[in-house]
Protein backbone atom coordinates (compact mmCIF):
# COMPACT_ATOMS: atom_id res chain seq x y z
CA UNK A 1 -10.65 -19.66 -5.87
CA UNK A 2 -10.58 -16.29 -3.67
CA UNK A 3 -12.19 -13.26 -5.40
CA UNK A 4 -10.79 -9.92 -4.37
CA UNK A 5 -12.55 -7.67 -2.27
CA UNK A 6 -12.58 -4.06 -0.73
CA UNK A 7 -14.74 -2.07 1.85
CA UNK A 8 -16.49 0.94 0.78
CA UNK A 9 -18.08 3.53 4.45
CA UNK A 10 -21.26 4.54 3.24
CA UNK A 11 -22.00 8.30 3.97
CA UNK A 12 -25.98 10.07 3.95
CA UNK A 13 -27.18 13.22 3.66
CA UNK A 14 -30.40 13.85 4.40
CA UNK A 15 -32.79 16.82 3.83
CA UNK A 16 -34.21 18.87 4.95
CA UNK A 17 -31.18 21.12 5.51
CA UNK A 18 -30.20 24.57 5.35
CA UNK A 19 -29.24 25.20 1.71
CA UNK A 20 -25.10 24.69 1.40
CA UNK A 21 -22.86 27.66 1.40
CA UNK A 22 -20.17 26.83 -1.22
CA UNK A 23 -16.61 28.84 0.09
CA UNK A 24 -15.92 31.13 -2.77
CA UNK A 25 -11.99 30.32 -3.99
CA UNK A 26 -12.89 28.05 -6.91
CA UNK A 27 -15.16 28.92 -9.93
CA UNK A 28 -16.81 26.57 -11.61
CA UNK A 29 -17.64 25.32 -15.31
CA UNK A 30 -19.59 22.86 -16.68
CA UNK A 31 -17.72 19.79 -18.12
CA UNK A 32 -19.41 20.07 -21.51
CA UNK A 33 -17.58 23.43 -22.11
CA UNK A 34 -14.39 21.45 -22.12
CA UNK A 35 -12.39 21.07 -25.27
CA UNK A 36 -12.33 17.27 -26.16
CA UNK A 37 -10.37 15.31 -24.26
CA UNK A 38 -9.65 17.11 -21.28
CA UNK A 39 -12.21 15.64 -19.02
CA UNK A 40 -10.61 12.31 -19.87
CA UNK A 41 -7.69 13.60 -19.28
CA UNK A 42 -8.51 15.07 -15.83
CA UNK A 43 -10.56 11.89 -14.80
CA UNK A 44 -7.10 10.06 -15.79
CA UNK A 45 -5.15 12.04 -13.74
CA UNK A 46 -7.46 11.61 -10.66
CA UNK A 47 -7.84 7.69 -11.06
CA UNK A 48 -4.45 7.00 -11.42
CA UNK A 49 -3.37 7.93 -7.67
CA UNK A 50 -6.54 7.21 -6.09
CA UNK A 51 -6.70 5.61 -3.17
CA UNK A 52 -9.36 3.83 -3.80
CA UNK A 53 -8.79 -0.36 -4.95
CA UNK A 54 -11.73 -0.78 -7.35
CA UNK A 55 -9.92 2.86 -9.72
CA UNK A 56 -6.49 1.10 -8.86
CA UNK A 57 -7.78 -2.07 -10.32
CA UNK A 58 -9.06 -0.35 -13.42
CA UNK A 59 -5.78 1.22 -14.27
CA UNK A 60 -3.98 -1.90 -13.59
CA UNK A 61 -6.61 -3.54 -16.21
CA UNK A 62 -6.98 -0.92 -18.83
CA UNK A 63 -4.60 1.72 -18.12
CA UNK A 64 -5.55 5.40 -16.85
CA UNK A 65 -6.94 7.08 -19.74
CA UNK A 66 -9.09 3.95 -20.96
CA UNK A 67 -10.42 3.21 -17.74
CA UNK A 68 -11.45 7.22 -17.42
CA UNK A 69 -13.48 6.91 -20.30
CA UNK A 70 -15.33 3.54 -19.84
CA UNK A 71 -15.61 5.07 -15.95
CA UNK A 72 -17.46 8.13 -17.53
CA UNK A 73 -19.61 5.96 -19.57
CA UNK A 74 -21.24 3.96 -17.42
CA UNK A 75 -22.32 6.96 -15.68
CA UNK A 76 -25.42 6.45 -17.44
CA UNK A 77 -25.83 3.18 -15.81
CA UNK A 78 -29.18 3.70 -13.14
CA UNK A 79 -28.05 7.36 -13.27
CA UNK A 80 -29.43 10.28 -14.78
CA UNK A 81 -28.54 13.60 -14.48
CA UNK A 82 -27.97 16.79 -16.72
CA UNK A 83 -24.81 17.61 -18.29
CA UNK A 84 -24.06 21.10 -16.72
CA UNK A 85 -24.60 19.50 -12.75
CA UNK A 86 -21.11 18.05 -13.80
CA UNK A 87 -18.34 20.79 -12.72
CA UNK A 88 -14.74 21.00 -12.49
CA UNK A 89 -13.26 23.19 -9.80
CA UNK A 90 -10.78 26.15 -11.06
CA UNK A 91 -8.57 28.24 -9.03
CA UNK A 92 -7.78 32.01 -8.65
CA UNK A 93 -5.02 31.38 -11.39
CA UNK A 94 -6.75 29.84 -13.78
CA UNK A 95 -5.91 26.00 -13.15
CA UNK A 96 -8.45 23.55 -13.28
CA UNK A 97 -7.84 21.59 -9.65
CA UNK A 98 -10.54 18.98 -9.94
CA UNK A 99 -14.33 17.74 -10.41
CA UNK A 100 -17.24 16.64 -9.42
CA UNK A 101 -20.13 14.50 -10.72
CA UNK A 102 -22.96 14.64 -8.72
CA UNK A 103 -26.35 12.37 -10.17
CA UNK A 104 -29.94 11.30 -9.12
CA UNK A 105 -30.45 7.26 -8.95
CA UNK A 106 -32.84 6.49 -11.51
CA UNK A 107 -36.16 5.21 -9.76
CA UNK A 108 -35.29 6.05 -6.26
CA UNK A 109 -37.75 8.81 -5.32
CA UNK A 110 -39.78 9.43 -2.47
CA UNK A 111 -42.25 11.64 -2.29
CA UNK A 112 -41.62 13.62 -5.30
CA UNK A 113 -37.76 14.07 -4.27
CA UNK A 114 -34.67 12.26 -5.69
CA UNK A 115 -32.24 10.22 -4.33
CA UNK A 116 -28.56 11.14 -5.59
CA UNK A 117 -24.81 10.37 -5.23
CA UNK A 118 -21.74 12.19 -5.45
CA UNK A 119 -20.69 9.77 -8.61
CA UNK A 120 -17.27 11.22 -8.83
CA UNK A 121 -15.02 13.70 -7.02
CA UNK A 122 -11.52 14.09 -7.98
CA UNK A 123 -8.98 16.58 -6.91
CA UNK A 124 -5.74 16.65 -9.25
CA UNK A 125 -2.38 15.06 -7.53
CA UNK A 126 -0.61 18.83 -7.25
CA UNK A 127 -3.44 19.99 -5.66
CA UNK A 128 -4.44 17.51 -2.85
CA UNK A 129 -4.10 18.46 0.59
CA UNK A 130 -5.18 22.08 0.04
CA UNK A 131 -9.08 20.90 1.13
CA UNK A 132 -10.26 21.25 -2.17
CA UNK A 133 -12.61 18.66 -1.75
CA UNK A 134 -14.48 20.10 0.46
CA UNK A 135 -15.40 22.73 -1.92
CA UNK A 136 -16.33 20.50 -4.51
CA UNK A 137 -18.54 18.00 -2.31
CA UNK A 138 -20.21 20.81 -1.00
CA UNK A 139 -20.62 22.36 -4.38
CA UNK A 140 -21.93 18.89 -5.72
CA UNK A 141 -24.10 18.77 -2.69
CA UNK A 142 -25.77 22.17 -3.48
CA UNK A 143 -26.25 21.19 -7.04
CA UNK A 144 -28.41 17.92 -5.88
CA UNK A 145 -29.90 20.41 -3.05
CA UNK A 146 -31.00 22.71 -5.46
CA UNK A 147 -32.85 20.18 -7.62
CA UNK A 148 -34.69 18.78 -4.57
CA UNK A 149 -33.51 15.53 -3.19
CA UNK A 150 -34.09 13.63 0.11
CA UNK A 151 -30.90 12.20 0.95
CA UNK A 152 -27.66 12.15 -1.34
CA UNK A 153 -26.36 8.53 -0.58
CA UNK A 154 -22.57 8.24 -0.98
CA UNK A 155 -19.77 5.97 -0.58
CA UNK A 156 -15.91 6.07 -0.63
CA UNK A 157 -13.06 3.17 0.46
CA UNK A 158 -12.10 2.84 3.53
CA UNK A 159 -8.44 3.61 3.24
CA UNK A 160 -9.05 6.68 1.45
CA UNK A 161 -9.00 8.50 5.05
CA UNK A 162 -9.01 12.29 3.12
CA UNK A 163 -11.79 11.39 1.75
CA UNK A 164 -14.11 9.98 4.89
CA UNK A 165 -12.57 13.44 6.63
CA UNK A 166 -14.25 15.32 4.06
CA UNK A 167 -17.88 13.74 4.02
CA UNK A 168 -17.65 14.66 8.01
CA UNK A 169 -16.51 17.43 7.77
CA UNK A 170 -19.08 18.88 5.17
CA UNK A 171 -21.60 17.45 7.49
CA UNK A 172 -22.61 13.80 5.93
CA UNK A 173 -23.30 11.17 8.37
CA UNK A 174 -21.50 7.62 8.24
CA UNK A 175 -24.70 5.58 6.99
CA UNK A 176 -23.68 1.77 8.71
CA UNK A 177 -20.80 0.05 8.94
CA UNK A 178 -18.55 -0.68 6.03
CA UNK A 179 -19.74 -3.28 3.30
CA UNK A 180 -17.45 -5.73 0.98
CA UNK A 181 -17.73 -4.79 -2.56
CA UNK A 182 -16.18 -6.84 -5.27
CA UNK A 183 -13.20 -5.75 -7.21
């Protein structure tokens, strides 16, 4: 029996750096603000046309909305992190375009800094290929900066190309080669 499989490029960022400039054409709010539902919603959205195998799996399994919400609790699985570091990205017209989750790993300091991810970042279907997730890595980055961190650790498929372009280009270094993960 075969088990399925995918490779995930590991991406670092290590301090100490100058502190991120975040461009200035999205605002932000934190996802708590949200009226019920709506981060669910948005997470559904994201996950349903990733292009990454282990969300297309999920919505194959569970459908989009179920798998958003089982993939937003186990957020609090080795993670910690406080509620308003979560932000969704919203443009000059009043749209919410997408999100980003950054956390700490939970007992994975080094000398009295954290170790964090970039759990989650989504941008919305209509509004891919507009760079918007630049803008919300490097505003997730600056939130993990800003607590004090040594290196956000982070990881994406490798056939999600858009993505891999935007760790680079926001100045994250590929960590090693790719690694299996199972699906």
């Amino acid at each position: 029996m075969s088990h399925a499989s995918y490779w995930k490029q590991p991406f670092a960022w290590e301090e100490p750096r100058p502190p991120i400039q975040v461009p200035e054409r999205l605002a932000y709010k934190a996802v708590p603000t949200l009226e019920d539902g709506v981060f669910i919603s948005l997470v559904a959205q994201v996950i349903e046309q990733s292009l990454d195998a282990s969300d297309q799996k999920k919505v194959s399994e569970y459908g989009a909305a179920q798998a958003a919400a089982k993939f937003i609790a186990e957020a609090k699985d080795g993670f910690a992190y406080q509620d308003d570091w979560w932000k969704v990205g919203i443009n000059r017209v009043g749209a919410i375009v997408g999100f980003v989750l950054p956390v700490i790993y939970e007992g994975y300091s080094k000398d009295g800094l954290e170790e964090a991810t970039i759990y989650y970042i989504g941008v919305l279907p209509q509004y891919r290929r507009q760079g918007l997730a630049t803008d919300l890595l490097l505003k997730g980055t600056k939130t993990l900066q800003a607590i004090g961190v040594w290196r956000v650790f982070c990881d994406t498929d490798v056939n999600n190309v858009p993505m891999i372009s935007t760790f680079e280009k926001v100045g994250y270094r590929r960590y090693s080669d790719p690694y299996e993960r199972s699906l």
